[in-house]
Protein backbone atom coordinates (compact mmCIF):
# COMPACT_ATOMS: atom_id res chain seq x y z
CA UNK A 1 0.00 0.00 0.00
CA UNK A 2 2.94 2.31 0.65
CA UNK A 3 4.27 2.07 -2.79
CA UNK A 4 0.64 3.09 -3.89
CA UNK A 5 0.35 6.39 -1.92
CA UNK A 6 3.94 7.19 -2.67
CA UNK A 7 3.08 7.24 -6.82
CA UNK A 8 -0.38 9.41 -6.48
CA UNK A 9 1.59 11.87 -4.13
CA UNK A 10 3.89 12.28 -6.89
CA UNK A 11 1.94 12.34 -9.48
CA UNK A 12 -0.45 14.62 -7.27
CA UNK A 13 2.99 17.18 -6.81
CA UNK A 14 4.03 16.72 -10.92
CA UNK A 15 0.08 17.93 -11.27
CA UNK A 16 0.71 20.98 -9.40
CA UNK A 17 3.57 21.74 -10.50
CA UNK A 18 2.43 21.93 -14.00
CA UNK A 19 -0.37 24.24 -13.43
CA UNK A 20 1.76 26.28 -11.09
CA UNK A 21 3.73 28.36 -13.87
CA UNK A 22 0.65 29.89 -15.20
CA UNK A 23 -0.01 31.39 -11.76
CA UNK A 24 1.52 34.45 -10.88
CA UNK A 25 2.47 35.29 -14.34
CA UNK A 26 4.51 38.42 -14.38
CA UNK A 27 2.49 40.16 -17.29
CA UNK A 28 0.38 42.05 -14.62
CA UNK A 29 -0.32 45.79 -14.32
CA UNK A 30 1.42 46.26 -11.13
CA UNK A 31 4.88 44.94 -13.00
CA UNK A 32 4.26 47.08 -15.93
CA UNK A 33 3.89 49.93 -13.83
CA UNK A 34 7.08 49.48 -12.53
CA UNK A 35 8.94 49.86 -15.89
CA UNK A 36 10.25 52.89 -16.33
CA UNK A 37 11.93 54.96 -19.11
CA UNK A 38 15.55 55.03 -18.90
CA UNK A 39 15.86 51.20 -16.85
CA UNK A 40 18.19 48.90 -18.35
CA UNK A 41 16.98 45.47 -20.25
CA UNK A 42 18.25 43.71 -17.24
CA UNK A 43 16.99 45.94 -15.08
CA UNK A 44 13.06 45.30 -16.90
CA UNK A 45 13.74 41.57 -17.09
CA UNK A 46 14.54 41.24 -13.03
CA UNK A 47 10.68 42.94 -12.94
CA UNK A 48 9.53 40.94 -15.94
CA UNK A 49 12.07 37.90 -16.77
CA UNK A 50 13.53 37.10 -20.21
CA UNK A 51 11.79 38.58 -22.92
CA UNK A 52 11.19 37.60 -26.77
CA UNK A 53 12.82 40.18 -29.01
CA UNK A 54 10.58 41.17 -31.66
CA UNK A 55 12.73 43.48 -33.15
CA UNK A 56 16.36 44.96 -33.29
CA UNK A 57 19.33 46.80 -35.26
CA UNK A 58 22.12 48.56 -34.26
CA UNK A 59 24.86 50.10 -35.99
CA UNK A 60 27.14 53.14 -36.48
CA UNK A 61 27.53 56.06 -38.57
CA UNK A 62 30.66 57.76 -38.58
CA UNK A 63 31.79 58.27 -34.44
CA UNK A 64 27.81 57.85 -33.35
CA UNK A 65 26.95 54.79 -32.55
CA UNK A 66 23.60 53.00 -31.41
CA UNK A 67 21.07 50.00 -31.29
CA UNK A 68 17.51 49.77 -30.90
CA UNK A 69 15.36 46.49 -29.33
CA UNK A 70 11.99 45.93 -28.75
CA UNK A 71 10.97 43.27 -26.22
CA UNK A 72 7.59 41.79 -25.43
CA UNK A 73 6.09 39.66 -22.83
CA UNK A 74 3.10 37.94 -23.54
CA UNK A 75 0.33 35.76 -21.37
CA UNK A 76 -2.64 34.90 -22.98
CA UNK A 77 -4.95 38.06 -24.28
CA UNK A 78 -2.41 39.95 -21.98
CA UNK A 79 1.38 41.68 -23.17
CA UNK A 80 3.95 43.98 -22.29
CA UNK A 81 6.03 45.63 -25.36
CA UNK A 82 9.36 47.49 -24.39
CA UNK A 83 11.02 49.73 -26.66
CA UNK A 84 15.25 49.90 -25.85
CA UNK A 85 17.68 52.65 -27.14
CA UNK A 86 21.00 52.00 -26.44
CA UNK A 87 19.98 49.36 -23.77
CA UNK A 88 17.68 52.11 -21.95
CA UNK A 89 13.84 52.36 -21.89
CA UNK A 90 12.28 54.81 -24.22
CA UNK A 91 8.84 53.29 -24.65
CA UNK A 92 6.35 50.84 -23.19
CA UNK A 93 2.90 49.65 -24.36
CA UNK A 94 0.67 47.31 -22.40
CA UNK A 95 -2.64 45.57 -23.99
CA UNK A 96 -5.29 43.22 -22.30
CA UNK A 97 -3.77 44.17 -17.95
């Protein structure tokens, strides 16, 4: 009988722990309030975690250089979009929080 309870608690814990990473996602409106322009990338992603870049360049032109990101975090109906310039916030846009 031991053997018995000891494979439905673990299957009860693998259970949970599958559901658990859709719980406290961090695409939220208190986390996107705390983006602010001028934080770095890792700065957002310690509020946020890893993003998905959707889009990026960077390059120079003559002694200027520069690059340009935009990250997004997505759960659902609900995302966060980050514009970077030169690894610094310059935009944000939030749809479905």
């Amino acid at each position: 009988m031991t053997g018995r309870r000891a494979l439905v608690g673990l299957l009860v814990l693998g259970l949970t722990l599958s559901v658990l990473p859709g719980c406290g996602s961090k695409v939220s409106k208190s986390n996107y309030d705390k983006v602010k322009t001028g934080m770095t990338q890792a700065e957002v992603e310690g509020v946020l975690g890893k993003g998905t870049e959707k889009a990026g360049v960077g390059g120079a032109l003559g002694g200027i250089a520069g690059s340009a990101k935009v990250l997004s975090w997505t759960d659902g109906d609900k995302s966060i979009t980050v514009t970077f310039l030169n690894d610094k916030v310059t935009a944000k846009v939030q749809q479905g929080l």
